[in-house]
N, C-alpha and C. Protein backbone atom coordinates (compact mmCIF):
# COMPACT_ATOMS: atom_id res chain seq x y z
N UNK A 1 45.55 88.25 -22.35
CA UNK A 1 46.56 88.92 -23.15
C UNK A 1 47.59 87.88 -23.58
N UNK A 2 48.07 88.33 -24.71
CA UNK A 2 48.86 87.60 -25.07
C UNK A 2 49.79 88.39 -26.17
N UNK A 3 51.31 87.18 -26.02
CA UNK A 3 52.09 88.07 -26.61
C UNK A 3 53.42 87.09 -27.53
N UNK A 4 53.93 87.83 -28.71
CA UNK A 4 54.57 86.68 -29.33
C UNK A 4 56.20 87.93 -29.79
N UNK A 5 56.93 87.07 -29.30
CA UNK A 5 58.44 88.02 -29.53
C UNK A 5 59.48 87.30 -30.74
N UNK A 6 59.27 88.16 -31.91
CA UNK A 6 60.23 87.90 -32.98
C UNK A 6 61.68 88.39 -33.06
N UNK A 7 62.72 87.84 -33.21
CA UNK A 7 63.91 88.20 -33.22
C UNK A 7 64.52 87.43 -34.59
N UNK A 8 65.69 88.04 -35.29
CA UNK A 8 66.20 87.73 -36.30
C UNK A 8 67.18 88.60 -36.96
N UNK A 9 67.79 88.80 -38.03
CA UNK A 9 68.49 89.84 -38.60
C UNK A 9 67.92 90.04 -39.83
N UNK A 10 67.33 91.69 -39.83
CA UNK A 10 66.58 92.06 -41.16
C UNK A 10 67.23 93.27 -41.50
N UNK A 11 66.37 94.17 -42.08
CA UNK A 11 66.77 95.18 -43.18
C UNK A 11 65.93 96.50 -42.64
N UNK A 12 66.74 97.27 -42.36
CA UNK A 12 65.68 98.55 -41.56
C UNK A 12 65.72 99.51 -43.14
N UNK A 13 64.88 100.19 -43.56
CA UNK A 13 64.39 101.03 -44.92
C UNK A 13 63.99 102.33 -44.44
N UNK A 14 64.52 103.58 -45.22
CA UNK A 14 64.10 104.67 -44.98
C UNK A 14 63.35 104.79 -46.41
N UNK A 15 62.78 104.54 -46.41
CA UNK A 15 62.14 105.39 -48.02
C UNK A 15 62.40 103.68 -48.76
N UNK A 16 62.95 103.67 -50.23
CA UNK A 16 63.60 103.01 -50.56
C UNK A 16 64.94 102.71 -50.69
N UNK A 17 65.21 103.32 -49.54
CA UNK A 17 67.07 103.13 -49.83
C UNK A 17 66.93 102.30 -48.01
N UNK A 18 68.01 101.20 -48.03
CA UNK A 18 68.54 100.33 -47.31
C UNK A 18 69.17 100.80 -46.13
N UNK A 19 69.03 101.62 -45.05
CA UNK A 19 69.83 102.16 -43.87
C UNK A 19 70.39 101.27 -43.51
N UNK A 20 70.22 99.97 -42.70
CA UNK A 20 70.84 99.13 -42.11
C UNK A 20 70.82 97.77 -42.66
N UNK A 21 71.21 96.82 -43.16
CA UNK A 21 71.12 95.39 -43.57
C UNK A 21 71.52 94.23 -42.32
N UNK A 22 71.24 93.16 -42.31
CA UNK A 22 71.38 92.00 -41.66
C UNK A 22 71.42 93.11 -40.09
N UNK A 23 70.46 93.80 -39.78
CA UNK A 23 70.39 94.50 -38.15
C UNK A 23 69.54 93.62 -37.81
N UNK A 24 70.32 92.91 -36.01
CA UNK A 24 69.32 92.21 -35.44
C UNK A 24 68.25 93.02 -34.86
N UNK A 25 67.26 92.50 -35.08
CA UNK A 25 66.18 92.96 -34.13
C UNK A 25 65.81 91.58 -33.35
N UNK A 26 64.61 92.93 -32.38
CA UNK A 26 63.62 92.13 -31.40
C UNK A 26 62.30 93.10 -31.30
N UNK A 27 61.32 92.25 -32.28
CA UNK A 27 59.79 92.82 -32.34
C UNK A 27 59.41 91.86 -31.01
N UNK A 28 58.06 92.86 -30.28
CA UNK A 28 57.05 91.87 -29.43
C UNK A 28 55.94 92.45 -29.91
N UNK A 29 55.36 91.72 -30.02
CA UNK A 29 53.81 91.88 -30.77
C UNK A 29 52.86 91.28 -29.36
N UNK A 30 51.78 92.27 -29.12
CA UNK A 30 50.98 91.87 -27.65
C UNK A 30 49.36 92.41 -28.36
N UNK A 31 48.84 91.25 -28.00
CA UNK A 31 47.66 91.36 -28.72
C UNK A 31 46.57 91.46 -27.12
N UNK A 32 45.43 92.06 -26.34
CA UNK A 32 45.36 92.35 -25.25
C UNK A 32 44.03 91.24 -25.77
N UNK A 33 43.12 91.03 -24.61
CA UNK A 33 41.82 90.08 -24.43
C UNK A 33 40.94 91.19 -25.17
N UNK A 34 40.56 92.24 -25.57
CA UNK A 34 40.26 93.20 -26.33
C UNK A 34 40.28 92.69 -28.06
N UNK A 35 41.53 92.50 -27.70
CA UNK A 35 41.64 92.23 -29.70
C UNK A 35 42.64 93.31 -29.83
N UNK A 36 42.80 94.48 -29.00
CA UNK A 36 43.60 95.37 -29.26
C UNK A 36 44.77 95.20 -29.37
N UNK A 37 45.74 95.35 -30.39
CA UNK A 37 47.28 94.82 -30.48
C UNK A 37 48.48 96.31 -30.24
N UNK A 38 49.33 95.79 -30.30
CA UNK A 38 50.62 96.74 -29.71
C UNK A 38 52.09 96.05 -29.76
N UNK A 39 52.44 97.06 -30.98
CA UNK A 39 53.98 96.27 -31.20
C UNK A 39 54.93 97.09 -30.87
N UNK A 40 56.25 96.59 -30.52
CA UNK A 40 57.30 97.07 -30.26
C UNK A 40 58.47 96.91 -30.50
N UNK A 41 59.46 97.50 -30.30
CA UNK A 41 60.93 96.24 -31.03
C UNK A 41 62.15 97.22 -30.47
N UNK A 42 63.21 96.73 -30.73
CA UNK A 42 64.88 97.51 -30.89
C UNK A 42 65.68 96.77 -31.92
N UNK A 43 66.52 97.60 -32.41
CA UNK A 43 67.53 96.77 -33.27
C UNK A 43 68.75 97.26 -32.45
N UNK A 44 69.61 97.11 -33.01
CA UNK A 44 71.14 96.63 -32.65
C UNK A 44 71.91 97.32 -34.07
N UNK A 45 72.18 98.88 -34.26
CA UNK A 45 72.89 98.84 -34.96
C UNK A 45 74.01 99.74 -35.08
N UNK A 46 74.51 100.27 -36.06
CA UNK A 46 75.84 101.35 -35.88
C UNK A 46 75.45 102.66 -35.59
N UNK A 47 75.61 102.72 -34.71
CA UNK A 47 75.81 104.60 -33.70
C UNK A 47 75.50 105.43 -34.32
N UNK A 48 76.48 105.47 -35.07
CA UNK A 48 76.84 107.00 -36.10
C UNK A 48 75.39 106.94 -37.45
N UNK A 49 74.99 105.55 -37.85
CA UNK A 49 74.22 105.53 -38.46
C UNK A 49 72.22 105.70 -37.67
N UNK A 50 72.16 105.27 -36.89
CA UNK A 50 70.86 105.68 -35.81
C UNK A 50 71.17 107.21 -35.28
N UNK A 51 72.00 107.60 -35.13
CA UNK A 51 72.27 109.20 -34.67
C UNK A 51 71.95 109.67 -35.53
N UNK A 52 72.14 109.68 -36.85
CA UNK A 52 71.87 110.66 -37.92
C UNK A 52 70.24 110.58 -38.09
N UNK A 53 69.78 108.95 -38.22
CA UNK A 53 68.25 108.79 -38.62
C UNK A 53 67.20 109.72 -36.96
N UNK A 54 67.69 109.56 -36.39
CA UNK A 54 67.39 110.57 -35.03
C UNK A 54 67.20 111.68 -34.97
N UNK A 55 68.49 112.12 -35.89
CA UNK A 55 68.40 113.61 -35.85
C UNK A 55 67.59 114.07 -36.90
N UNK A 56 67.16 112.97 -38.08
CA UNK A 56 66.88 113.92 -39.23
C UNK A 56 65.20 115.02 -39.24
N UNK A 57 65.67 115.71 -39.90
CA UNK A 57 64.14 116.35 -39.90
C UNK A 57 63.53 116.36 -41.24
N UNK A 58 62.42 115.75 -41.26
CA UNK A 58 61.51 115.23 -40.21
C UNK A 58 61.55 113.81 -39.72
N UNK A 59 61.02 113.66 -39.42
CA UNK A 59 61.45 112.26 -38.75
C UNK A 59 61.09 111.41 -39.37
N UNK A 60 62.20 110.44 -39.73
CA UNK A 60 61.88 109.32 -41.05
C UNK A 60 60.62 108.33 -40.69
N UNK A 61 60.21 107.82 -41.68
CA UNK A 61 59.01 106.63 -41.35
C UNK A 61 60.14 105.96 -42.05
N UNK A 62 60.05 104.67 -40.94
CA UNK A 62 61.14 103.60 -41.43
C UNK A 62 60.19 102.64 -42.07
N UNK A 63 60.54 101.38 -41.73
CA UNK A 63 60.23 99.96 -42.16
C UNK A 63 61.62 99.12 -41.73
N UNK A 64 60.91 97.93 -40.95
CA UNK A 64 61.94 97.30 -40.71
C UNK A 64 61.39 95.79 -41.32
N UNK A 65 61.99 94.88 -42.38
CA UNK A 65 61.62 93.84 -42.87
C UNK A 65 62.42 92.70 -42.84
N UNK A 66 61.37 91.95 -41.65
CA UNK A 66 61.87 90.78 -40.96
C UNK A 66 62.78 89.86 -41.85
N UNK A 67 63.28 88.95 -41.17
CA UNK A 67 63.72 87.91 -41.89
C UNK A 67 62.61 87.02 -42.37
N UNK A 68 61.66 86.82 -42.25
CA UNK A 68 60.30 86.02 -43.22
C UNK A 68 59.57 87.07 -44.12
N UNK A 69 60.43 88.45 -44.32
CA UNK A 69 59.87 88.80 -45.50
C UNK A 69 58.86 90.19 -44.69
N UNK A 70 58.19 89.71 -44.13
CA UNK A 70 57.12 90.72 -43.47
C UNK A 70 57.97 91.84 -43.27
N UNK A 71 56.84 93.43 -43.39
CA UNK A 71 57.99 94.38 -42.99
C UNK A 71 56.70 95.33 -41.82
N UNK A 72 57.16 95.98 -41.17
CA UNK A 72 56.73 96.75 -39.83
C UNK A 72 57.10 98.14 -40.07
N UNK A 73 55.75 98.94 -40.29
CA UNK A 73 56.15 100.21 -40.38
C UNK A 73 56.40 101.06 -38.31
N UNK A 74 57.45 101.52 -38.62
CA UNK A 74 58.07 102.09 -37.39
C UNK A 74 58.63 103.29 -37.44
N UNK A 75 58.87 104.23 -35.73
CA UNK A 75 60.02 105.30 -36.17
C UNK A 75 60.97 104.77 -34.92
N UNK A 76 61.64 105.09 -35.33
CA UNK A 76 63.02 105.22 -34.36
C UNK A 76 62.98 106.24 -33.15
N UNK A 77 63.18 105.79 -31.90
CA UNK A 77 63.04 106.66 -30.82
C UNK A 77 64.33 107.52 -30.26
N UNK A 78 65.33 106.52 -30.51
CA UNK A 78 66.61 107.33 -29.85
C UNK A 78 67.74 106.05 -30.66
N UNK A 79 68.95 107.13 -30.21
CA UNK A 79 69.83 106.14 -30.91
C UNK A 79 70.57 104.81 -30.85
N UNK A 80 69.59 104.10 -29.54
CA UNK A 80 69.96 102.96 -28.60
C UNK A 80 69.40 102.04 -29.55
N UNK A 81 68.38 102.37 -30.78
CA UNK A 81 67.91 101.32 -31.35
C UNK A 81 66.51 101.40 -31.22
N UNK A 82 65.94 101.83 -30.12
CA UNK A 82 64.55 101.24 -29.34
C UNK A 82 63.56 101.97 -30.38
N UNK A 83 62.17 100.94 -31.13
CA UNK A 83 61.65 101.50 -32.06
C UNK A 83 59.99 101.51 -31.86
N UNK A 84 59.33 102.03 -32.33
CA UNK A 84 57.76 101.98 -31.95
C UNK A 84 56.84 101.89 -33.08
N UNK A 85 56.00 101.93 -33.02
CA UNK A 85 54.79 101.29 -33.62
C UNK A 85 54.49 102.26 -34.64
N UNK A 86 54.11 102.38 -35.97
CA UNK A 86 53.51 103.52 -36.61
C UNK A 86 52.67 102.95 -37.77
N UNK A 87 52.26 101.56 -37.64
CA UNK A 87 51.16 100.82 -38.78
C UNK A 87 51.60 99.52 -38.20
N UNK A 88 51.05 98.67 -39.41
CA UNK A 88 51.15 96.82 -39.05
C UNK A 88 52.03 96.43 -39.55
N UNK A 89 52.58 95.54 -39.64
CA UNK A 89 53.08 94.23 -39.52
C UNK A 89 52.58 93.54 -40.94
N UNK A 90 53.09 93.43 -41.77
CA UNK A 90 52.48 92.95 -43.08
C UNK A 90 53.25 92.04 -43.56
């Protein structure tokens, strides 16, 4: 197994509109002896703004797009930031 942890300040996206700008994150990307992969991450951002994306119904499909451009489709778990997997890494 193996595993590679990206950190930086990117751009979290609900749709096409901009929720958060320059939010640090921390992706870990774990790829298993399988081939099977599994990503994960948190950002770091304003309260009042992750509370609302939390609460909304239905539950947004984000995108969070790294600082090299790549973006990670994700949803948001709670309003601490902590985010999960919902496609690749592109």
């Amino acid at each position: 197994m193996r595993s590679e942890t990206l950190s930086g300040l990117g751009t979290l996206w609900d749709g096409d509109q901009a929720v958060l700008r320059d939010v640090p994150y921390t992706v870990t990307i774990t790829v298993r002896d399988s081939g099977m992969g599994h990503i994960d991450g948190s950002i770091t951002g304003d309260f009042n703004t992750l509370t609302t994306l939390v609460m909304k119904d239905p539950v947004p499909s984000l995108v969070l797009q790294l600082k090299d451009g790549r973006r990670w489709e994700c949803y948001l778990t709670n309003n601490s930031g902590r985010l999960v997997n919902r496609g690749e890494l592109k």
